[in-house]
PDB file of N, CA and C in Angstrom:
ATOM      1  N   UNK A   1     -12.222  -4.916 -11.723  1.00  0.00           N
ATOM      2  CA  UNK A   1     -12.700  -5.246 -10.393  1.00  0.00           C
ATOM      3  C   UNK A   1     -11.673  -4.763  -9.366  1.00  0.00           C
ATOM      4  N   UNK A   2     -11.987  -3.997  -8.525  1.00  0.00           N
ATOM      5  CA  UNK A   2     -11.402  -3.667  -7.739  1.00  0.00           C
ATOM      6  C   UNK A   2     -10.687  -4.581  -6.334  1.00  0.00           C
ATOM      7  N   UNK A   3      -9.170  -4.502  -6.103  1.00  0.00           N
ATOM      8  CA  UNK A   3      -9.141  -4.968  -4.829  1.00  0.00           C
ATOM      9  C   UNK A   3      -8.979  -3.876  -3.528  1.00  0.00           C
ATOM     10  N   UNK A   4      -9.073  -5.325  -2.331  1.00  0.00           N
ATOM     11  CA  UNK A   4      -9.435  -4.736  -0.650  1.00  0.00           C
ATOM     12  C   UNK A   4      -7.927  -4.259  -0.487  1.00  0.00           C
ATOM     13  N   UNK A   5      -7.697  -3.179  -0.281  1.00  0.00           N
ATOM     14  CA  UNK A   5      -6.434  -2.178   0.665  1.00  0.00           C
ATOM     15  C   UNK A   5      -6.315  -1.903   1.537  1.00  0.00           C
ATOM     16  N   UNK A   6      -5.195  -2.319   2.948  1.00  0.00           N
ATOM     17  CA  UNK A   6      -5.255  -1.567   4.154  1.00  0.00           C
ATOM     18  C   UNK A   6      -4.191  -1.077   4.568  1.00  0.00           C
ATOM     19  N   UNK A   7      -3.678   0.384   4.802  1.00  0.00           N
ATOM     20  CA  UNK A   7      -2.589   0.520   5.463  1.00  0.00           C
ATOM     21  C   UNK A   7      -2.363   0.570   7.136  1.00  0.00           C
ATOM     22  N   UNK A   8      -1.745   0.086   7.555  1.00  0.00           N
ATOM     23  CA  UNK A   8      -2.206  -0.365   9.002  1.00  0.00           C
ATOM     24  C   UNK A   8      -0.519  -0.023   9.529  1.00  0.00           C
ATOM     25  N   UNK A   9      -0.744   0.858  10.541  1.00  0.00           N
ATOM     26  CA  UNK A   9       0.499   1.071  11.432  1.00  0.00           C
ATOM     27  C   UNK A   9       0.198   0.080  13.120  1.00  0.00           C
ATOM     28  N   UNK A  10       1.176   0.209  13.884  1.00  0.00           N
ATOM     29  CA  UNK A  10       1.256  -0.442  15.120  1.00  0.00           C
ATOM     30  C   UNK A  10      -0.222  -0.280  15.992  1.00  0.00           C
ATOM     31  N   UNK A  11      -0.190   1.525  15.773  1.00  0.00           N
ATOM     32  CA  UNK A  11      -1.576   2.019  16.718  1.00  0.00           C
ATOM     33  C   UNK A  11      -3.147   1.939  15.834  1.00  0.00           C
ATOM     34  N   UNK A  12      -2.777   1.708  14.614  1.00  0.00           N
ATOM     35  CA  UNK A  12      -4.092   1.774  14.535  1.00  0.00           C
ATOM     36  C   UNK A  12      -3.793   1.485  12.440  1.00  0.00           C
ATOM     37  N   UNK A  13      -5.532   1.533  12.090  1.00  0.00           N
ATOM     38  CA  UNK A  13      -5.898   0.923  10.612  1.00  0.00           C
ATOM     39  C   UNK A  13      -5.571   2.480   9.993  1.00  0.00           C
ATOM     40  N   UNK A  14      -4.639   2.669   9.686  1.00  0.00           N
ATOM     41  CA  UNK A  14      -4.881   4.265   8.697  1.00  0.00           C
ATOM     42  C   UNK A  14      -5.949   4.154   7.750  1.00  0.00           C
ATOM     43  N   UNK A  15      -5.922   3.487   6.797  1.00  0.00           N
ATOM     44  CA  UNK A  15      -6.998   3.570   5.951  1.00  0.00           C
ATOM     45  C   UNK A  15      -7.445   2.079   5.029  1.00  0.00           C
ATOM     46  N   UNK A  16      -8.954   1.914   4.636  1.00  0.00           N
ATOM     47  CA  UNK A  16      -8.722   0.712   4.176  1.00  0.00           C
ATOM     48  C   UNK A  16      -9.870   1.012   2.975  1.00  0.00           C
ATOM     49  N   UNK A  17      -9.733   0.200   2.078  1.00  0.00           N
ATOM     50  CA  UNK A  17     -11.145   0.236   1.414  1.00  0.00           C
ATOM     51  C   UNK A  17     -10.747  -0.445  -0.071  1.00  0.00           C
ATOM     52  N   UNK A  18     -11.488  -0.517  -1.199  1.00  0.00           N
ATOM     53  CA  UNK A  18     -11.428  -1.084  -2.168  1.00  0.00           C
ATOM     54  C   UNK A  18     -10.615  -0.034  -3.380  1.00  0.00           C
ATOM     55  N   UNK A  19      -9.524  -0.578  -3.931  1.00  0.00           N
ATOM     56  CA  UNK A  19      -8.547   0.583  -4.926  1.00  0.00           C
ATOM     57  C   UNK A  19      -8.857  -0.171  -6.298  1.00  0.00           C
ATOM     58  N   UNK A  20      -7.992   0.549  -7.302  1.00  0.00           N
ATOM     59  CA  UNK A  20      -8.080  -0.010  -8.484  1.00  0.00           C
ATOM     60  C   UNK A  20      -6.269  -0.112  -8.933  1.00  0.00           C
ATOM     61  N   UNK A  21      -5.361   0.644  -7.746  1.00  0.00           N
ATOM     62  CA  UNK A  21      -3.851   0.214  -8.003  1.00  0.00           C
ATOM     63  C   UNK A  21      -3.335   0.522  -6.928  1.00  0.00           C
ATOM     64  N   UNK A  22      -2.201   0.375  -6.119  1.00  0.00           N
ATOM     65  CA  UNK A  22      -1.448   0.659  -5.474  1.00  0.00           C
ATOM     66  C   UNK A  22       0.001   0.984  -5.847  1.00  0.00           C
ATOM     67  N   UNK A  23       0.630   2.140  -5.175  1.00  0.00           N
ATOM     68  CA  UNK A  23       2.433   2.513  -6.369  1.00  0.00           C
ATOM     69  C   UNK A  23       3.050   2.618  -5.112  1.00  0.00           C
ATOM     70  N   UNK A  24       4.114   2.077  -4.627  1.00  0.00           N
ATOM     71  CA  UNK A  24       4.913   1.784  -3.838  1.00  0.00           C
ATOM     72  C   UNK A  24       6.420   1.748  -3.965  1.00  0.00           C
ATOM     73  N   UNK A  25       7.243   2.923  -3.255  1.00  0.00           N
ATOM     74  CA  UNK A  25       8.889   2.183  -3.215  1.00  0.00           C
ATOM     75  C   UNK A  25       9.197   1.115  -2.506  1.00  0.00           C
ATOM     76  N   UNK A  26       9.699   0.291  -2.997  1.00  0.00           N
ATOM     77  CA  UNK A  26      10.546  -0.684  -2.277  1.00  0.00           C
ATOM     78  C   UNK A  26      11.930  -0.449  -2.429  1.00  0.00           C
ATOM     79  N   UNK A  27      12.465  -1.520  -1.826  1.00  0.00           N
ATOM     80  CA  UNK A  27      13.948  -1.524  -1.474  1.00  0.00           C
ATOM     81  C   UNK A  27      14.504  -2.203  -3.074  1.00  0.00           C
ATOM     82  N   UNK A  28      13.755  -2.745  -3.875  1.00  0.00           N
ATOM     83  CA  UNK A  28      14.525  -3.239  -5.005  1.00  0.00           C
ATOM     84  C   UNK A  28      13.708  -2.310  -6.187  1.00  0.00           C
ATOM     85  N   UNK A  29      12.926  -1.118  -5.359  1.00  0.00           N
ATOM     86  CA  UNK A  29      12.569   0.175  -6.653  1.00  0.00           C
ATOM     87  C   UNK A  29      10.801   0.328  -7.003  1.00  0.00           C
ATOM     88  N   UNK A  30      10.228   0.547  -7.717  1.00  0.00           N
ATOM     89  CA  UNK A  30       9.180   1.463  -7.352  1.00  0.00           C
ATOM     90  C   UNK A  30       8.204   0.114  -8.232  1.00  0.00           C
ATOM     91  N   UNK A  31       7.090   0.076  -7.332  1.00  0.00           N
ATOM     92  CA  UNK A  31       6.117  -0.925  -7.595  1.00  0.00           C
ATOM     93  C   UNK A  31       4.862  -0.629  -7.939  1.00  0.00           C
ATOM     94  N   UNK A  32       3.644  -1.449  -9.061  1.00  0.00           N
ATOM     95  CA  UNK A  32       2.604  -0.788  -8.960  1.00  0.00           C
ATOM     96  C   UNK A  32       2.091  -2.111  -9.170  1.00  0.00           C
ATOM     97  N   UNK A  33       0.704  -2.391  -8.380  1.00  0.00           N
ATOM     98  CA  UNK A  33       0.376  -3.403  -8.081  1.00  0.00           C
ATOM     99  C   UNK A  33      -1.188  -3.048  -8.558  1.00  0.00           C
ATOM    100  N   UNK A  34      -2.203  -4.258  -9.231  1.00  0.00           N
ATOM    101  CA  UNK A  34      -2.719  -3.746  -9.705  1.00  0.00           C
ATOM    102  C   UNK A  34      -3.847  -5.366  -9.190  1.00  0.00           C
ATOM    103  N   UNK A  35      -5.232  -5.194  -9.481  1.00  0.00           N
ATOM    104  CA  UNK A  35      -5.680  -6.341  -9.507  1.00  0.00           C
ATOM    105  C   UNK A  35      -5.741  -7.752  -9.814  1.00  0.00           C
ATOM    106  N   UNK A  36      -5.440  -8.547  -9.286  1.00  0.00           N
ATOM    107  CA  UNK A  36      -4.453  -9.741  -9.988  1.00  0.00           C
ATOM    108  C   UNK A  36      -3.470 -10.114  -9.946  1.00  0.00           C
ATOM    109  N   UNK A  37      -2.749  -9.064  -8.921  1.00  0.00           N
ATOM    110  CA  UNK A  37      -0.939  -9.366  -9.172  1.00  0.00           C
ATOM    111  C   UNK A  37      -0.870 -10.337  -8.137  1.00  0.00           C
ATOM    112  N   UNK A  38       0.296 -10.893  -8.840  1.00  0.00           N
ATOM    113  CA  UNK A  38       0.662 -12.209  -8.116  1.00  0.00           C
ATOM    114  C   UNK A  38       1.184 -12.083  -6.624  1.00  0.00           C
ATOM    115  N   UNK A  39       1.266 -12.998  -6.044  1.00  0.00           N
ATOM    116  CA  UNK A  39       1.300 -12.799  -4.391  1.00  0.00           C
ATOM    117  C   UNK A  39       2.759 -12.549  -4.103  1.00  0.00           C
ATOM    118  N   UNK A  40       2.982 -11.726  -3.591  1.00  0.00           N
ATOM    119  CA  UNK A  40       4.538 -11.096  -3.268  1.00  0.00           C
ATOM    120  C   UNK A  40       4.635 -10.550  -1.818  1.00  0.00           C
ATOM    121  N   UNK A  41       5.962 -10.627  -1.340  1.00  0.00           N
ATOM    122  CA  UNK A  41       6.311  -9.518  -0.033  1.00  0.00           C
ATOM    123  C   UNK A  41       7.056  -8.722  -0.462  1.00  0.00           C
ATOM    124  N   UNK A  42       7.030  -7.542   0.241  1.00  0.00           N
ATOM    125  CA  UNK A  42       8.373  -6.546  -0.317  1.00  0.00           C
ATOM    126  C   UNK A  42       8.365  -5.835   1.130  1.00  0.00           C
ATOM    127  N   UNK A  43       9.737  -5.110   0.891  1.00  0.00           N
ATOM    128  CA  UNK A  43      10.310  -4.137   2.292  1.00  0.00           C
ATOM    129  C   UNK A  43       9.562  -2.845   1.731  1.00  0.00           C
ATOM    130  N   UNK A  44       9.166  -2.343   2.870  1.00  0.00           N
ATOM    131  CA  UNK A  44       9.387  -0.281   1.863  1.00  0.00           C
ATOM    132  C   UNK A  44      10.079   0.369   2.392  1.00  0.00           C
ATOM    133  N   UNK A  45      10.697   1.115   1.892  1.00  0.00           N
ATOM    134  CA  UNK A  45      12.096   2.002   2.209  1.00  0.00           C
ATOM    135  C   UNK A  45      11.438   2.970   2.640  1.00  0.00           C
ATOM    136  N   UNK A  46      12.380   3.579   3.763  1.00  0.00           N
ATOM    137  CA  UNK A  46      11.620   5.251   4.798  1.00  0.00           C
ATOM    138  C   UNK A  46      11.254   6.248   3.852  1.00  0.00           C
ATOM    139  N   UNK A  47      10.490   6.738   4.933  1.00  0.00           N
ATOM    140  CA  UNK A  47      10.524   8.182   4.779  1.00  0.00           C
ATOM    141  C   UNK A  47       9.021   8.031   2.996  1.00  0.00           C
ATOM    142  N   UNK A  48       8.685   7.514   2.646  1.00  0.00           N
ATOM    143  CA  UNK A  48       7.821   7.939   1.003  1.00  0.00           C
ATOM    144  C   UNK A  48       6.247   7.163   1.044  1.00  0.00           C
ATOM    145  N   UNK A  49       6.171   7.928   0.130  1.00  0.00           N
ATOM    146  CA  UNK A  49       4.390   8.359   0.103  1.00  0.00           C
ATOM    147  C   UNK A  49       3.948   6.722  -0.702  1.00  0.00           C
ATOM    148  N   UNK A  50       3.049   6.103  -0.282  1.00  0.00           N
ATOM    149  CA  UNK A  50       2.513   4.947  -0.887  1.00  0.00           C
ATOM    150  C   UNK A  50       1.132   5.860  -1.625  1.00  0.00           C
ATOM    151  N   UNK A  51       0.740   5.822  -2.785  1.00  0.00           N
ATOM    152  CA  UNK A  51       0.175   6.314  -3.676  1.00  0.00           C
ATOM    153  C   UNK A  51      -1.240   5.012  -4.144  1.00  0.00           C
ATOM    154  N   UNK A  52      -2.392   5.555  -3.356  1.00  0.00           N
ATOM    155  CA  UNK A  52      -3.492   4.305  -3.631  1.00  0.00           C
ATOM    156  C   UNK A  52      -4.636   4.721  -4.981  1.00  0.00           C
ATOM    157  N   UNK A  53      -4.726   4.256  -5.805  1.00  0.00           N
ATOM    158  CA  UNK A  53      -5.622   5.067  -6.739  1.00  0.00           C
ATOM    159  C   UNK A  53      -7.294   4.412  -6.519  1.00  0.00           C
ATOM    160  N   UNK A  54      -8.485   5.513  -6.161  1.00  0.00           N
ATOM    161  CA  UNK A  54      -9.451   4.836  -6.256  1.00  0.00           C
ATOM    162  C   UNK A  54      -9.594   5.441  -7.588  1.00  0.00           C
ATOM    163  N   UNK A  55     -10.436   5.073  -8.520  1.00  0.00           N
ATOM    164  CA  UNK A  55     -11.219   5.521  -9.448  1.00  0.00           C
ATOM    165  C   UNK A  55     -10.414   6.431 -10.239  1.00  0.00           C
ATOM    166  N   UNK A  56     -10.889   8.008  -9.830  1.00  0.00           N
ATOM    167  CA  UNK A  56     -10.241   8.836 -10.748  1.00  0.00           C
ATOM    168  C   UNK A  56      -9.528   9.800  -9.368  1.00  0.00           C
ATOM    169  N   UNK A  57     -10.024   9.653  -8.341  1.00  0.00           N
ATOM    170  CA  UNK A  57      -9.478   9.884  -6.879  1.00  0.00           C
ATOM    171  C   UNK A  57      -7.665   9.195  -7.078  1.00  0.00           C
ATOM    172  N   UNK A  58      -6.927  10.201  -6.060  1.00  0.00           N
ATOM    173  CA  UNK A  58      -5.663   9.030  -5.464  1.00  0.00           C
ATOM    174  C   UNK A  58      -5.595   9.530  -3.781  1.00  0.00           C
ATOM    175  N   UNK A  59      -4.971   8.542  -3.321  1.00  0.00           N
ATOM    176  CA  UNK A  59      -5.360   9.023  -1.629  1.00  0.00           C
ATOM    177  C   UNK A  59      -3.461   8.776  -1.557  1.00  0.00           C
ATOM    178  N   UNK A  60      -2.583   9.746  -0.496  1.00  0.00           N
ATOM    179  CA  UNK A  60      -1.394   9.860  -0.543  1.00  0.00           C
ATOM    180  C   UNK A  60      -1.421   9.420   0.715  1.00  0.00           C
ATOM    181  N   UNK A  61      -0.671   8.154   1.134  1.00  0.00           N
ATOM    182  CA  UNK A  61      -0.421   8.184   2.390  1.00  0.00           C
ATOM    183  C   UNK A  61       1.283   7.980   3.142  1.00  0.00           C
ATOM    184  N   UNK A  62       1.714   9.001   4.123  1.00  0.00           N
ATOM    185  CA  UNK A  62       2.848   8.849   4.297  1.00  0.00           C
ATOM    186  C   UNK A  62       3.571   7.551   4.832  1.00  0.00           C
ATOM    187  N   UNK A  63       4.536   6.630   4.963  1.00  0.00           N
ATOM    188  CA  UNK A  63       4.555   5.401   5.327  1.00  0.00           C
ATOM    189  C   UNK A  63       6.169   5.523   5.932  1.00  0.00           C
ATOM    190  N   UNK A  64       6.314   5.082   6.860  1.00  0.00           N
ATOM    191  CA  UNK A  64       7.823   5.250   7.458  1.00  0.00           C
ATOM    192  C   UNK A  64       8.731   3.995   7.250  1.00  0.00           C
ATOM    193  N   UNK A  65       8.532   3.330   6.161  1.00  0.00           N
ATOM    194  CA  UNK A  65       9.236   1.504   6.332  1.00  0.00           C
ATOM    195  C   UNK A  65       8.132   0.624   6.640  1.00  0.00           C
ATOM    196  N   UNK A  66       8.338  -0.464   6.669  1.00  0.00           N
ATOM    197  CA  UNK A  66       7.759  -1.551   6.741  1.00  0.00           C
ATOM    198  C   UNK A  66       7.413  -2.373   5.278  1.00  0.00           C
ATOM    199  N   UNK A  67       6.494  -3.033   5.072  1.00  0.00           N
ATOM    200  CA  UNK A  67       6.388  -4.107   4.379  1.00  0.00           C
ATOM    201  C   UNK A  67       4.979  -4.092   3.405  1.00  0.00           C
ATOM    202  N   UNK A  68       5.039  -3.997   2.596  1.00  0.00           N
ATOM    203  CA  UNK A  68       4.095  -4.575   1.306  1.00  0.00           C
ATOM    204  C   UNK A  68       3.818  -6.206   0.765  1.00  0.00           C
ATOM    205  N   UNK A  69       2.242  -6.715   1.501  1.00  0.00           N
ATOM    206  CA  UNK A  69       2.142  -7.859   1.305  1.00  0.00           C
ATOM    207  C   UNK A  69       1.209  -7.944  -0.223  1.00  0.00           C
ATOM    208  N   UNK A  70       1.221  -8.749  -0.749  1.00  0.00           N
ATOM    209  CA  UNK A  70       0.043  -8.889  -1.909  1.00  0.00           C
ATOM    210  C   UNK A  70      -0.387 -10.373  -1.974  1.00  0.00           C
ATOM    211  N   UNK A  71      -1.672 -10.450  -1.625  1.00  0.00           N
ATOM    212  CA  UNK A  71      -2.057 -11.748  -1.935  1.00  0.00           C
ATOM    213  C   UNK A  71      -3.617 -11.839  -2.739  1.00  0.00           C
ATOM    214  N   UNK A  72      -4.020 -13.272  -2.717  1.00  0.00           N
ATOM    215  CA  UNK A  72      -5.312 -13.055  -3.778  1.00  0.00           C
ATOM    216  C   UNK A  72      -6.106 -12.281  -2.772  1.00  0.00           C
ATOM    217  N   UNK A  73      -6.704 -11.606  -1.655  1.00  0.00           N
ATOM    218  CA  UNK A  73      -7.595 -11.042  -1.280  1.00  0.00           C
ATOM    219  C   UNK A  73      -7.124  -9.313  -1.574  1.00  0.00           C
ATOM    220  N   UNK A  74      -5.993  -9.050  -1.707  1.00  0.00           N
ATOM    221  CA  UNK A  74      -5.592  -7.540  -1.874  1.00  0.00           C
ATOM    222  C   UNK A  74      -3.866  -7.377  -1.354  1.00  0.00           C
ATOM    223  N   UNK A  75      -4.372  -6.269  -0.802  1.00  0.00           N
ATOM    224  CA  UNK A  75      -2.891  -5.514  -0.710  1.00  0.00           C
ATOM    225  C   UNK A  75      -2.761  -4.888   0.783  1.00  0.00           C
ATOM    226  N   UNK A  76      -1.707  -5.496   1.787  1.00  0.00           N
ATOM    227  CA  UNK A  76      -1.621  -4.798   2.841  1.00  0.00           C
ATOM    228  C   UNK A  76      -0.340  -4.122   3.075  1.00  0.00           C
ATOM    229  N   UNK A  77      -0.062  -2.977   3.395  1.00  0.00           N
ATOM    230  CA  UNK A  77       0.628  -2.686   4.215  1.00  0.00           C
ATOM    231  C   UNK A  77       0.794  -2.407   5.270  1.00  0.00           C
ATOM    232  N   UNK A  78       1.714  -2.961   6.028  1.00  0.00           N
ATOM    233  CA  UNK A  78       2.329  -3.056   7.134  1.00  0.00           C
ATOM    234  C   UNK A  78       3.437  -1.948   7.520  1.00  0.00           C
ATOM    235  N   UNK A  79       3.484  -0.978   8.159  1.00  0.00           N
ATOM    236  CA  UNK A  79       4.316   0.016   8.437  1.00  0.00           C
ATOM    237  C   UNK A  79       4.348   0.337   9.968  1.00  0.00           C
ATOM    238  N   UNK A  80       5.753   1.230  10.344  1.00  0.00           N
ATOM    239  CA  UNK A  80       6.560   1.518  11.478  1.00  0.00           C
ATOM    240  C   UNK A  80       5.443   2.776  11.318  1.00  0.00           C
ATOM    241  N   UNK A  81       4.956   3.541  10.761  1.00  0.00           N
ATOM    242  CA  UNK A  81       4.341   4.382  11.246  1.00  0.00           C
ATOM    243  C   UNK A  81       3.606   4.556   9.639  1.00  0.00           C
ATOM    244  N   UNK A  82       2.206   5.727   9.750  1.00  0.00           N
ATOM    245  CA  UNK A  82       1.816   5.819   8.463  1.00  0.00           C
ATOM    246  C   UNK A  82       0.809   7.059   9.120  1.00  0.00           C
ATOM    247  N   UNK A  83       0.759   7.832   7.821  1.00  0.00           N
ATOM    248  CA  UNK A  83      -0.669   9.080   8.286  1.00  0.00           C
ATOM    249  C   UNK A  83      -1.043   9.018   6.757  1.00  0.00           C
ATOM    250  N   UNK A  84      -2.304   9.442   6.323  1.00  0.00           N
ATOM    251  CA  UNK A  84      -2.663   9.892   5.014  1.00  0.00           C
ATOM    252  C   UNK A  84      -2.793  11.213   5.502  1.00  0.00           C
ATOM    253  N   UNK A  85      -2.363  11.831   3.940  1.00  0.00           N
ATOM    254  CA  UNK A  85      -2.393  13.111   3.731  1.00  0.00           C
ATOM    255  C   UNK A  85      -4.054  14.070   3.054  1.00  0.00           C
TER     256      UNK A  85
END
């Protein structure tokens, strides 16, 4: 079962929709978050690509810092800036 994903910068929703994982650096090293995972915050370190997998699709989106929330509805990130590629 898939969860809800949004990456969301200051100006606006970069992208949102239903994934089957999310892969993320953080500041304590590289994360993959998957349906079910337990509710966490994390920092994300500059400058790297947050990696969303739909299906057999992956969508690359660039992320400048900010924060990785996980709770039971999904997965948000929160970033200083973000574009998908």
């Amino acid at each position: 079962m898939p969860m809800r994903v949004a990456i969301v910068s200051p100006e606006q929703e970069v992208w949102s929709g239903d994934a089957d994982m999310v892969v993320a650096r953080t500041v304590e090293g590289d994360i993959g978050v998957l349906p079910g995972h337990v509710p966490m915050l994390a920092v994300l370190v500059r400058d790297q690509v947050v990696r969303v997998k739909v299906g057999s699709q992956e969508i690359s989106a660039g992320v400048d810092g900010g924060f990785l929330s996980v709770t039971k509805e999904g997965v948000s990130i929160l970033a200083e800036s973000a574009t998908v590629a």
